[in-house]
Protein backbone atom coordinates (compact mmCIF):
# COMPACT_ATOMS: atom_id res chain seq x y z
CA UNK A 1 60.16 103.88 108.77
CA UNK A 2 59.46 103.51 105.02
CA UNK A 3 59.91 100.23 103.35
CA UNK A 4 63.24 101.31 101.44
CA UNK A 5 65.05 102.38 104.50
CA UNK A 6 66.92 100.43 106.83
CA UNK A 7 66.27 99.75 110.83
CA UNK A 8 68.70 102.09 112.53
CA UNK A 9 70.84 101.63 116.07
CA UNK A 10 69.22 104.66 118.41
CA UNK A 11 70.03 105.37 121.50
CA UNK A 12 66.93 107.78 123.70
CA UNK A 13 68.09 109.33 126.94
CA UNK A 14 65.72 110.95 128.88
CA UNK A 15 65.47 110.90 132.68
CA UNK A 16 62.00 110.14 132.86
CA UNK A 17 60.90 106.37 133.10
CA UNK A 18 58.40 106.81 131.85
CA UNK A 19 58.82 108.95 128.61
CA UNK A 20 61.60 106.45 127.97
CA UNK A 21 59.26 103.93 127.39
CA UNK A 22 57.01 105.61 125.40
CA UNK A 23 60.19 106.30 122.67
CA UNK A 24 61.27 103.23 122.61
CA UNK A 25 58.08 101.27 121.88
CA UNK A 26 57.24 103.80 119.09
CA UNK A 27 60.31 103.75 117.67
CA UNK A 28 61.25 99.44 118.16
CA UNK A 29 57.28 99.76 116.58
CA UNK A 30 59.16 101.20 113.76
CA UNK A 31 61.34 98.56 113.16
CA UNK A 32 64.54 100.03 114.95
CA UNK A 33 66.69 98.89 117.58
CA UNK A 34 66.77 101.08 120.11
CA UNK A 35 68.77 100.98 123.62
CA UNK A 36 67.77 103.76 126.65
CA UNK A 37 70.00 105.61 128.97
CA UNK A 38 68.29 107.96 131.95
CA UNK A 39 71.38 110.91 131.94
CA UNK A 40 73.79 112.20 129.78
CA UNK A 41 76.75 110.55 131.67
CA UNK A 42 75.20 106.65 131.34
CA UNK A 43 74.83 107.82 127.55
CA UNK A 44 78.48 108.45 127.26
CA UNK A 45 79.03 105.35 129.01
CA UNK A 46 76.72 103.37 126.46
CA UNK A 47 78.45 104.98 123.66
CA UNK A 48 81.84 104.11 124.56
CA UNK A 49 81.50 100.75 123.58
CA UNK A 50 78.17 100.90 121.61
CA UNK A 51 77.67 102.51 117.96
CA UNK A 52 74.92 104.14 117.51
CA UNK A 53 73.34 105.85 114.20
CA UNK A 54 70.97 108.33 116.22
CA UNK A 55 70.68 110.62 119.53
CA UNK A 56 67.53 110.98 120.92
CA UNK A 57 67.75 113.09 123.75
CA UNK A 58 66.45 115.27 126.03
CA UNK A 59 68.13 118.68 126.93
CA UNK A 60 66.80 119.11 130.35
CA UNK A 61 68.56 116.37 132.77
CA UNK A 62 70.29 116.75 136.17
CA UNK A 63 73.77 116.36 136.12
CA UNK A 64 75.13 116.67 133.02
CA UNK A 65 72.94 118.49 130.56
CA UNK A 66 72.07 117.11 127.25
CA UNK A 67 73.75 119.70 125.09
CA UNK A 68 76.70 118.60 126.55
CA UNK A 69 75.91 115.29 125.58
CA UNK A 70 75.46 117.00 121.93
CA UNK A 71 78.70 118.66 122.35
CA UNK A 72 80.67 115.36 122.50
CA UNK A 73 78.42 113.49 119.75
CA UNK A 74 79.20 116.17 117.50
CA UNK A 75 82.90 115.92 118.24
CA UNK A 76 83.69 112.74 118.45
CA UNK A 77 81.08 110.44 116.71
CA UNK A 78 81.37 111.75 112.97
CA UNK A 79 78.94 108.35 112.12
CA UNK A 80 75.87 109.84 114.73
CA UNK A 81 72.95 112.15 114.07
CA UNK A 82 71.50 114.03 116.79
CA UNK A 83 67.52 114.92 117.37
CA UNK A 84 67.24 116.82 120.76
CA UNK A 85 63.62 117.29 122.93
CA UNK A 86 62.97 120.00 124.52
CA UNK A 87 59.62 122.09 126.33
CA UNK A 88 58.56 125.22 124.53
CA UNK A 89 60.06 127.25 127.50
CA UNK A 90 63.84 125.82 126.72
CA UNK A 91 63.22 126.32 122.69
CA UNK A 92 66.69 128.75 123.21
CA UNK A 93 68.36 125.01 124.09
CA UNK A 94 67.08 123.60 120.89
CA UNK A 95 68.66 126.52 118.93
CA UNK A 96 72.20 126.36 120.60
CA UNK A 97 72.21 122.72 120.08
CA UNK A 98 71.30 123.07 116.48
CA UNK A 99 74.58 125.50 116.39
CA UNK A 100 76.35 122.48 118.38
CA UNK A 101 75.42 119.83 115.86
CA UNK A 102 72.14 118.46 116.28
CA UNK A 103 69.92 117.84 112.99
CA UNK A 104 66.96 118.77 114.48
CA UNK A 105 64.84 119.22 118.10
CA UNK A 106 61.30 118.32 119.05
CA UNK A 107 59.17 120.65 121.19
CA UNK A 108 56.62 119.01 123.84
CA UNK A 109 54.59 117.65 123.30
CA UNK A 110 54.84 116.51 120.11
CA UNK A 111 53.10 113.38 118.02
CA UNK A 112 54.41 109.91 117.06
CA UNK A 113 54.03 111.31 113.47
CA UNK A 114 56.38 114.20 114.17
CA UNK A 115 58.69 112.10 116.42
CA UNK A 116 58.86 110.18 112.98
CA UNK A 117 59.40 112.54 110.79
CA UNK A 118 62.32 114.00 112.23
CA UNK A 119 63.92 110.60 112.88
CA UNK A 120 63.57 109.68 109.57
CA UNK A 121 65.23 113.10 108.44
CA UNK A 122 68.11 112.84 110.69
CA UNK A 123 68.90 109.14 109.48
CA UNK A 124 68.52 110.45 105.37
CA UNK A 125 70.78 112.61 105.82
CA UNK A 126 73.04 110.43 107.91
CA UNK A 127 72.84 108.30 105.08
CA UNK A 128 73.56 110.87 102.46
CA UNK A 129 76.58 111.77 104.00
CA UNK A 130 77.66 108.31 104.72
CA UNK A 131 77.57 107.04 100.74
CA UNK A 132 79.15 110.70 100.13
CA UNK A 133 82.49 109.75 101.86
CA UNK A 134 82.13 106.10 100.91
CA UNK A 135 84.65 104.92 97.99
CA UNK A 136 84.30 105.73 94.43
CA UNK A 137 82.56 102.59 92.44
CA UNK A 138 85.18 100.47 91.44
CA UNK A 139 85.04 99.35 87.79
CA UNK A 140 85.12 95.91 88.55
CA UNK A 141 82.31 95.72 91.64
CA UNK A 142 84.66 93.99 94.64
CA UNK A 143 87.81 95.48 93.14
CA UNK A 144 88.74 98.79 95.32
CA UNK A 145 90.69 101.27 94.20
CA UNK A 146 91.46 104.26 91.44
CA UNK A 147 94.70 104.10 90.63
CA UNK A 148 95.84 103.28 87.13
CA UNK A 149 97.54 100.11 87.77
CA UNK A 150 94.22 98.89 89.49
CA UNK A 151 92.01 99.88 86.67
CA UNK A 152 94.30 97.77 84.26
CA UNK A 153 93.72 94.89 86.07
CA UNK A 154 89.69 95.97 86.37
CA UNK A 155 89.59 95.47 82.62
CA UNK A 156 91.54 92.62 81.94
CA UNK A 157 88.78 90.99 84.87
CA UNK A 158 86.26 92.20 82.33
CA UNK A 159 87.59 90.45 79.42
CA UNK A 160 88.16 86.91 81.06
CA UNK A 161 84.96 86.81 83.10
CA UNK A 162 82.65 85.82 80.28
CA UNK A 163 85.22 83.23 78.87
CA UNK A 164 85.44 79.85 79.64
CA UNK A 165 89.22 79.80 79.24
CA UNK A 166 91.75 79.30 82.30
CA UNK A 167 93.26 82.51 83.55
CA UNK A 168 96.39 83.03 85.37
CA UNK A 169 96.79 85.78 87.93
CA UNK A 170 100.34 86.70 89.34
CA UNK A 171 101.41 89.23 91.88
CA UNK A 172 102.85 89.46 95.54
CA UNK A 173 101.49 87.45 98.10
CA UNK A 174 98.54 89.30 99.59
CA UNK A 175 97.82 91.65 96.45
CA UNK A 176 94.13 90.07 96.58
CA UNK A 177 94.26 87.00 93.87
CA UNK A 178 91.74 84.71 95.81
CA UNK A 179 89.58 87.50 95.87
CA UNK A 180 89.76 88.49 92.30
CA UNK A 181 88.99 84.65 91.14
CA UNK A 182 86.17 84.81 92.95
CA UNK A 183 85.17 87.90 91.01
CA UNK A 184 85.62 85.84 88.04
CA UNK A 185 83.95 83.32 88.79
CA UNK A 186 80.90 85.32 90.13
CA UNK A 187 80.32 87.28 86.97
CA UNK A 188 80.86 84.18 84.63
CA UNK A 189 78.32 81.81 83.42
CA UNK A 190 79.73 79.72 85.88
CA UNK A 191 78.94 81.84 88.89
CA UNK A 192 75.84 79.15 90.39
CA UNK A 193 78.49 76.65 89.96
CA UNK A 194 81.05 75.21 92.75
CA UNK A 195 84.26 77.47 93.84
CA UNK A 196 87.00 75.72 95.17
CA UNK A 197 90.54 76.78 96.18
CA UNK A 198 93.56 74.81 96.75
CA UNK A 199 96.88 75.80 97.96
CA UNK A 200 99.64 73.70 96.90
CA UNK A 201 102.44 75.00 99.37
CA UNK A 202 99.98 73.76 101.84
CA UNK A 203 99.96 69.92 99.96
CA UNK A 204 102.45 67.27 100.43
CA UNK A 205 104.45 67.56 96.69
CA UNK A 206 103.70 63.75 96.64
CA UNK A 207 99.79 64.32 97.15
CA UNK A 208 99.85 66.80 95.03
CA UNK A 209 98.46 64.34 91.85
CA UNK A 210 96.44 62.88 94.37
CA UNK A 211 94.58 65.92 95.32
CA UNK A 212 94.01 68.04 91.94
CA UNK A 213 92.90 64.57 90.12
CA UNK A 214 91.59 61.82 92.17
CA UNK A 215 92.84 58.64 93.00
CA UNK A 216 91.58 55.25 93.90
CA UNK A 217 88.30 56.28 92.87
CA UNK A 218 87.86 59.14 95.05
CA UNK A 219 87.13 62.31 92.90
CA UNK A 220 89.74 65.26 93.01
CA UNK A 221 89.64 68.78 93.07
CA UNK A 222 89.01 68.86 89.73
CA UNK A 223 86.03 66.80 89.35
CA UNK A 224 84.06 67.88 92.38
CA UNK A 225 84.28 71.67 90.85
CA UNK A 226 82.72 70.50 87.62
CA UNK A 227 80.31 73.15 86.42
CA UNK A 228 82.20 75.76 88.30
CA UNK A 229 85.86 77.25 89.32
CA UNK A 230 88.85 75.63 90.81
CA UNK A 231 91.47 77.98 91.94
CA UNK A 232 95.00 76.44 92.01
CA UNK A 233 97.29 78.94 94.05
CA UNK A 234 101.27 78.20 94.15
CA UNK A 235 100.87 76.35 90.15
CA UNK A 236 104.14 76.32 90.09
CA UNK A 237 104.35 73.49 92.96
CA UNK A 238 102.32 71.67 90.38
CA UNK A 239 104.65 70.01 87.97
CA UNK A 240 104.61 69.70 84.55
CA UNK A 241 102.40 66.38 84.04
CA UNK A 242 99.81 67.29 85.94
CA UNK A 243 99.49 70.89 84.34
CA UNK A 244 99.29 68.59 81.11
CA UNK A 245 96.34 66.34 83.04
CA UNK A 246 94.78 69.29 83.63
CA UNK A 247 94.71 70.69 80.16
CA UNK A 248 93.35 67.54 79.32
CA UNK A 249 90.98 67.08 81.68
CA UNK A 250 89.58 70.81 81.88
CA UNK A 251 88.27 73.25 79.33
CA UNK A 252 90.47 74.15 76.72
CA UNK A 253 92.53 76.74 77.02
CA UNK A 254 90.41 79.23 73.52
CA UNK A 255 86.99 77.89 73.95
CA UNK A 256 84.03 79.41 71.80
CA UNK A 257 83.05 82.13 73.79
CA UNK A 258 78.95 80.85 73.50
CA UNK A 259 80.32 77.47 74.80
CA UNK A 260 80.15 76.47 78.82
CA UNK A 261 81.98 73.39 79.66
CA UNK A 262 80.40 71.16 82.35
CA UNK A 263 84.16 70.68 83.20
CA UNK A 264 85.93 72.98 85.99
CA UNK A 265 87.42 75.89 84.46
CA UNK A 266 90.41 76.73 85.96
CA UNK A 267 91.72 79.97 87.34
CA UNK A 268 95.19 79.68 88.89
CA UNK A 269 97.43 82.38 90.90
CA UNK A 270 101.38 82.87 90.83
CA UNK A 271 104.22 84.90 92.39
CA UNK A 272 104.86 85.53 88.82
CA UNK A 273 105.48 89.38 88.58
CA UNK A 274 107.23 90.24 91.91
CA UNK A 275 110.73 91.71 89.69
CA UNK A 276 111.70 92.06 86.06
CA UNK A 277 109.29 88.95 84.76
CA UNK A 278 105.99 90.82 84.48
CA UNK A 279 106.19 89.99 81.09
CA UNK A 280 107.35 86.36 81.39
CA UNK A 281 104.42 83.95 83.13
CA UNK A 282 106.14 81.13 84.72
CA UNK A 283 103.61 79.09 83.94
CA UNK A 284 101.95 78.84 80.03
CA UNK A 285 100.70 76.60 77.14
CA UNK A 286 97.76 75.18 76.58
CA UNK A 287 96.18 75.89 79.81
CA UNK A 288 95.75 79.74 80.05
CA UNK A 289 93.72 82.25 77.93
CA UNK A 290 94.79 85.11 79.91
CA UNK A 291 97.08 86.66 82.06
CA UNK A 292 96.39 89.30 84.84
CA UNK A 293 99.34 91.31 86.86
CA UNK A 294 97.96 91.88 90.19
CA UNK A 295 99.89 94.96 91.22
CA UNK A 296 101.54 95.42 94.85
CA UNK A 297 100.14 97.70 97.12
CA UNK A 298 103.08 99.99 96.84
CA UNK A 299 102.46 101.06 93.32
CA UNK A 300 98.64 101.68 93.51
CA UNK A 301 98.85 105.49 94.73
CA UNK A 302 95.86 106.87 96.72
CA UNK A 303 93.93 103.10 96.64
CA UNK A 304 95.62 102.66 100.08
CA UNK A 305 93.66 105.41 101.96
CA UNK A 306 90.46 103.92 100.05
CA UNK A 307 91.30 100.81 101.08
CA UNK A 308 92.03 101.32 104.71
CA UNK A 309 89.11 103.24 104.99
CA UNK A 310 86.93 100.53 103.58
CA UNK A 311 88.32 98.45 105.97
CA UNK A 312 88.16 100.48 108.81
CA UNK A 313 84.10 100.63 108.20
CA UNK A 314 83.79 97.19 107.39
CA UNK A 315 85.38 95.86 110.31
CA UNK A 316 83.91 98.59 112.65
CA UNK A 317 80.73 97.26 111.75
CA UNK A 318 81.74 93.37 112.24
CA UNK A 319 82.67 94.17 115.84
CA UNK A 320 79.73 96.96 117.09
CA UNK A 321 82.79 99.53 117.11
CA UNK A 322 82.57 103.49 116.31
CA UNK A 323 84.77 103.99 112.75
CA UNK A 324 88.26 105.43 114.31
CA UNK A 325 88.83 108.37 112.76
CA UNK A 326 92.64 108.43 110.70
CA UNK A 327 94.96 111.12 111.75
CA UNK A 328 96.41 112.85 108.32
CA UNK A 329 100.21 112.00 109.86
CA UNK A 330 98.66 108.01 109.97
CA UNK A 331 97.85 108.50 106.46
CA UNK A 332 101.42 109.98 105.19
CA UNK A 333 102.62 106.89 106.67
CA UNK A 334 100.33 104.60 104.81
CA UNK A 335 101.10 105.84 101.63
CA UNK A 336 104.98 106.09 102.00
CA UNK A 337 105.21 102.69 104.15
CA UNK A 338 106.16 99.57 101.06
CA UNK A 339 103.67 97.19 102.82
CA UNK A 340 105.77 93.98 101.91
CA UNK A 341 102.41 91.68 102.60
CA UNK A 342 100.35 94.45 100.43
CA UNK A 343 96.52 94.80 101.06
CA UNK A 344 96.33 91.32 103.71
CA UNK A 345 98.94 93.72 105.64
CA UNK A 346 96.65 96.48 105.28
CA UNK A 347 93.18 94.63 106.43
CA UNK A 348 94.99 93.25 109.57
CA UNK A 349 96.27 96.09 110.88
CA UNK A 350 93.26 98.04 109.90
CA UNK A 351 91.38 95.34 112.09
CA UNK A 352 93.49 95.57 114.95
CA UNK A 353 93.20 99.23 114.75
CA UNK A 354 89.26 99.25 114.75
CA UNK A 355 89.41 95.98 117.85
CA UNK A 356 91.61 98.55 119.81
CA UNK A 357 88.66 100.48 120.38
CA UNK A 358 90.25 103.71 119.67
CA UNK A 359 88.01 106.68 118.53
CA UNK A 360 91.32 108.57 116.85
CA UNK A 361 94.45 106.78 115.53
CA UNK A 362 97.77 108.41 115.61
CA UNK A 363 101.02 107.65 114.63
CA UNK A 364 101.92 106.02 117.83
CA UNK A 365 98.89 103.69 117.83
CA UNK A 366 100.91 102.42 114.76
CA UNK A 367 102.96 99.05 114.58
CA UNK A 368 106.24 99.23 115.15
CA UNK A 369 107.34 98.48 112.03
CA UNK A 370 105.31 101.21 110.36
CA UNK A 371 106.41 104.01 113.38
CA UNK A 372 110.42 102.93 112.07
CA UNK A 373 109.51 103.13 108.71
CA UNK A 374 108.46 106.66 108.80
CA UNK A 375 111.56 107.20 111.10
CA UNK A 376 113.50 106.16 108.59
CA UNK A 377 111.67 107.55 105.41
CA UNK A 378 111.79 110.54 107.65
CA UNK A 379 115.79 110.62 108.05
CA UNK A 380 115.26 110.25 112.03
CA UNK A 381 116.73 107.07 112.24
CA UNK A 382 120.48 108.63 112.08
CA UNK A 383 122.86 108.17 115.10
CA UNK A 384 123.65 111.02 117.50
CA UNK A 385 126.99 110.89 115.71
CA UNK A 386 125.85 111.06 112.33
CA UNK A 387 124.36 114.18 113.26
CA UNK A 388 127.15 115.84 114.38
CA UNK A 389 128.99 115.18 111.38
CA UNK A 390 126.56 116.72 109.16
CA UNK A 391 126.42 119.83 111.65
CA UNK A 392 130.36 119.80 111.91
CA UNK A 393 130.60 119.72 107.87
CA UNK A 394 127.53 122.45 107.70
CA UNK A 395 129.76 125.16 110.07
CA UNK A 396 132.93 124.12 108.05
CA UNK A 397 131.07 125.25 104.70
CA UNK A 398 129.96 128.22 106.39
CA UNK A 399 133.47 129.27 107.26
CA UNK A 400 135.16 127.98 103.82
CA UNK A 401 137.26 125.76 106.44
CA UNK A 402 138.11 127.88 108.82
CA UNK A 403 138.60 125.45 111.91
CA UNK A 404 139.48 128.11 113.93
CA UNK A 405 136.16 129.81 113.50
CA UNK A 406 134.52 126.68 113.58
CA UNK A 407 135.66 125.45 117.00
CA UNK A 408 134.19 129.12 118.03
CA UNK A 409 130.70 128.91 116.70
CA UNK A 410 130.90 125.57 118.12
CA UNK A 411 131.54 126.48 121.54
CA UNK A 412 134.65 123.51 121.85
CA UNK A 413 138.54 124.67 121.49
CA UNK A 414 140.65 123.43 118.19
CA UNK A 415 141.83 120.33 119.73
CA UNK A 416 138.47 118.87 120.69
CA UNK A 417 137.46 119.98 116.91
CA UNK A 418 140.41 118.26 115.42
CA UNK A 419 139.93 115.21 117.28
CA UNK A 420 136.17 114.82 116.21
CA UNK A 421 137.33 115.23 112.44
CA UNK A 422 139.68 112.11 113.15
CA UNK A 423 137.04 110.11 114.24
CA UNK A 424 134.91 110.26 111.71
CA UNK A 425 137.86 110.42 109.44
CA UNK A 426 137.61 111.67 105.36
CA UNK A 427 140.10 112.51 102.88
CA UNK A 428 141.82 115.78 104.38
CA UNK A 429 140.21 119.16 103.07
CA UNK A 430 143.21 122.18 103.41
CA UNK A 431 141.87 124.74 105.73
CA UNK A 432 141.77 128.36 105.16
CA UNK A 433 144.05 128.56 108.50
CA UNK A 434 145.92 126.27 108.02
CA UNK A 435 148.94 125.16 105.71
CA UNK A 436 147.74 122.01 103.43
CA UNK A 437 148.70 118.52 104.88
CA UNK A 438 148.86 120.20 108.62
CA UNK A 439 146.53 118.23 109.77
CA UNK A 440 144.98 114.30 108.51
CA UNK A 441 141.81 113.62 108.81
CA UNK A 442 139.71 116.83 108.27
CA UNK A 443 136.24 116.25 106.88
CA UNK A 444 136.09 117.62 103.38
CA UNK A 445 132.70 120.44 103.59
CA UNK A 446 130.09 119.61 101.22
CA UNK A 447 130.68 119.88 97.57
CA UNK A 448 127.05 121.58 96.88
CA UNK A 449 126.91 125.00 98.55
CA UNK A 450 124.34 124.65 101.95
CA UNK A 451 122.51 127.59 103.08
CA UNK A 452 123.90 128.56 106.85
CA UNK A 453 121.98 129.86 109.42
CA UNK A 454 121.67 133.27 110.42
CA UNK A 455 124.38 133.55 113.00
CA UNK A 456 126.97 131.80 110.51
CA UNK A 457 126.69 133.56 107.72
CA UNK A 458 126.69 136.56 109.99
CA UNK A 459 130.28 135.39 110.21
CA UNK A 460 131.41 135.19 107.02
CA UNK A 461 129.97 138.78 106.15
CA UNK A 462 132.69 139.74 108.94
């Protein structure tokens, strides 16, 4: 292993003791970490709860064979390279397991130098691939995402991290505004400095004084994040003398950009911007030099398959857990579902997802929230009854009202037709049958003109 490159998780199977223990004190001697397994079915067993970023294995085992072994690597463990071994009188193995999915096969006997080698190709190119499907640089480093609305915010981040003025973010709750203070703060001057948060909807209203400025000569907020940041979420709890305290007390508002108070500079967040009042801060004067619109998760396009598949590798790799692969149907639902706690939503149930242990998610691995939401965004949500109407009304406008006709197609008699247009009861539409005002209660077709199926229009040809 070269200096640039990273220890690796590799797993050697081998059903020899004793060539087991040569691998894995050459390669730990490289600096990986390396765990053993003596057939193909305690490697499957291993890898069901262990990730793993190489194969070493043997092709020749008893039981189940190695390229087997391959086989499911290749198929289910997109985040695994494969090196097989194999004697010069099994080199046809190597090659089928090469058209399986390994990288790459070692004949016997072969040196620690070439054992290497083709461990250090197979993890390059795991790597390549790997920061291939990884997300796009973000403008703002820390701030995911593409979309339009995203990159808006991205700049206005550039602009008020080198000032030293206060900055008020808005947005839905769990849009991210902790996490873009800290961004902030980390690319101001002030980024050695303290960073400290307080949540006023989690402060007595009466303590709230107390807390921001000090009292009975114990320091406040405030004072202890001199040098630094102090994020204020909920400022609107805060009422209107302190926010003039604090103006006072803190940086002003349109400092000279060169100049670094030893004061905290403070960075606040809002609900400001969840309806018409994007344009209207809540909160303003003298102690904000900008504003930021955090937009809702909603309205930022593609940035929530980026997201949850940020997530899904971050959190995989937190727990020891194999990335779960997304279904395509699990994505269609992420981008149509409204995600009313935006991208906190997103990150828990990506990370319940990934604890689940599951190697593919599908739409029923979904919460049930999401599942009904698709229902519904899918139309499936309707009652038995509701559908009936609509195929009642569709044969009626294939007929041009014809209840007679329609109580054939059907398969029910007139009576049974005429009651079911009473029940679900419209302004009476004159059939073509039938003299007008015969019968109350008919369901009126559809005013737009809907295609019939074969059979129906069939009938009306006739």
């Amino acid at each position: 292993m070269t200096k640039d490159e990273t220890p690796a998780r590799i797993l050697v199977v081998d059903d020899s003791p004793s060539t087991l223990e040569v691998l894995r004190r050459n390669l730990e001697d490289g600096g990986h970490f390396v765990v053993t397994a003596s057939g193909a079915a305690d490697a499957l067993a291993l890898l069901s709860f262990t990730p793993v970023d190489l194969v070493l294995t043997d092709l020749k085992m008893p039981g189940m064979s190695g390229l087997a072994l391959v086989r499911h690597v290749t198929e289910n463990l997109k985040e695994t390279e494969i090196v097989v071994i194999t004697g010069y009188a099994t080199i046809g193995g190597a090659v089928e397991a090469l058209r399986t999915g390994a990288e790459d096969y070692l004949a016997k006997p072969f040196t620690d130098d070439e054992l290497r080698e083709a461990v250090g190709r197979a993890l390059r190119k795991l790597r390549g691939r790997k920061s291939e499907s990884a997300p796009p640089p973000a403008a703002v480093p820390g701030l995911l995402g593409e979309s339009e609305a995203i990159r808006r915010a991205g700049r206005a981040i550039e602009r008020a991290a080198p000032s030293e003025g206060g900055v008020l973010l808005g947005g839905e709750d769990g849009t991210g505004k902790e996490l873009v203070a800290r961004i902030i703060h980390n690319r101001s001057a002030r980024a050695h400095g303290p960073f400290l948060s307080m949540y006023c909807r989690s402060v007595a209203p009466e303590l709230l004084h107390e807390e921001l400025l000090g009292a009975r000569g114990r320091p406040g907020l405030l004072a202890r994040a001199a040098g630094g940041t102090l994020f204020v979420a909920d400022i609107e709890e805060v009422g209107a003398a302190v926010r003039e305290k604090l103006a006072l007390l803190g940086p002003p508002a349109r400092p000279a950009r060169k100049q670094r108070s030893t004061s905290a500079r403070l960075i606040a967040a809002t609900c400001w911007g969840t309806g018409p009042s994007r344009t209207n801060p809540p909160v303003s004067g003298e102690l904000f030099e900008e504003a930021i619109w955090l937009p809702p998760l909603r309205e930022r396009g593609e940035d929530v398959v980026i997201l949850a598949g940020h997530f899904a590798r971050h959190y995989a790799g937190a727990l020891g857990r194999p990335v779960p692969e997304l279904a395509d149907s699990v994505l269609e639902v992420f981008r149509s579902y409204p995600w009313p706690g935006n991208v906190r939503e997103l990150r828990g149930i990506v990370r319940d997802l990934v604890a689940s242990e599951l190697t593919t998610v599908s739409v029923p691995d979904l919460p049930p929230r999401m599942r009904f939401s698709a229902l519904r965004d899918a139309g499936w949500n309707r009652s038995l009854a509701d559908v009936e109407t609509e195929h009642v009304r569709r044969v009626l406008a294939a007929v041009d009202g014809n209840k007679t006709r329609a109580a054939e197609i059907l398969g029910i008699d007139r009576k049974t037709l005429r009651d079911k247009l009473r029940e679900r009861s419209s302004p009476a539409q004159p059939s073509r049958d039938e003299a007008p005002g015969k019968e109350e209660g008919a369901l009126r077709p559809p005013s737009s003109a809907v295609e019939p199926p074969p059979e129906l229009r069939r009938s009306r040809e006739r």
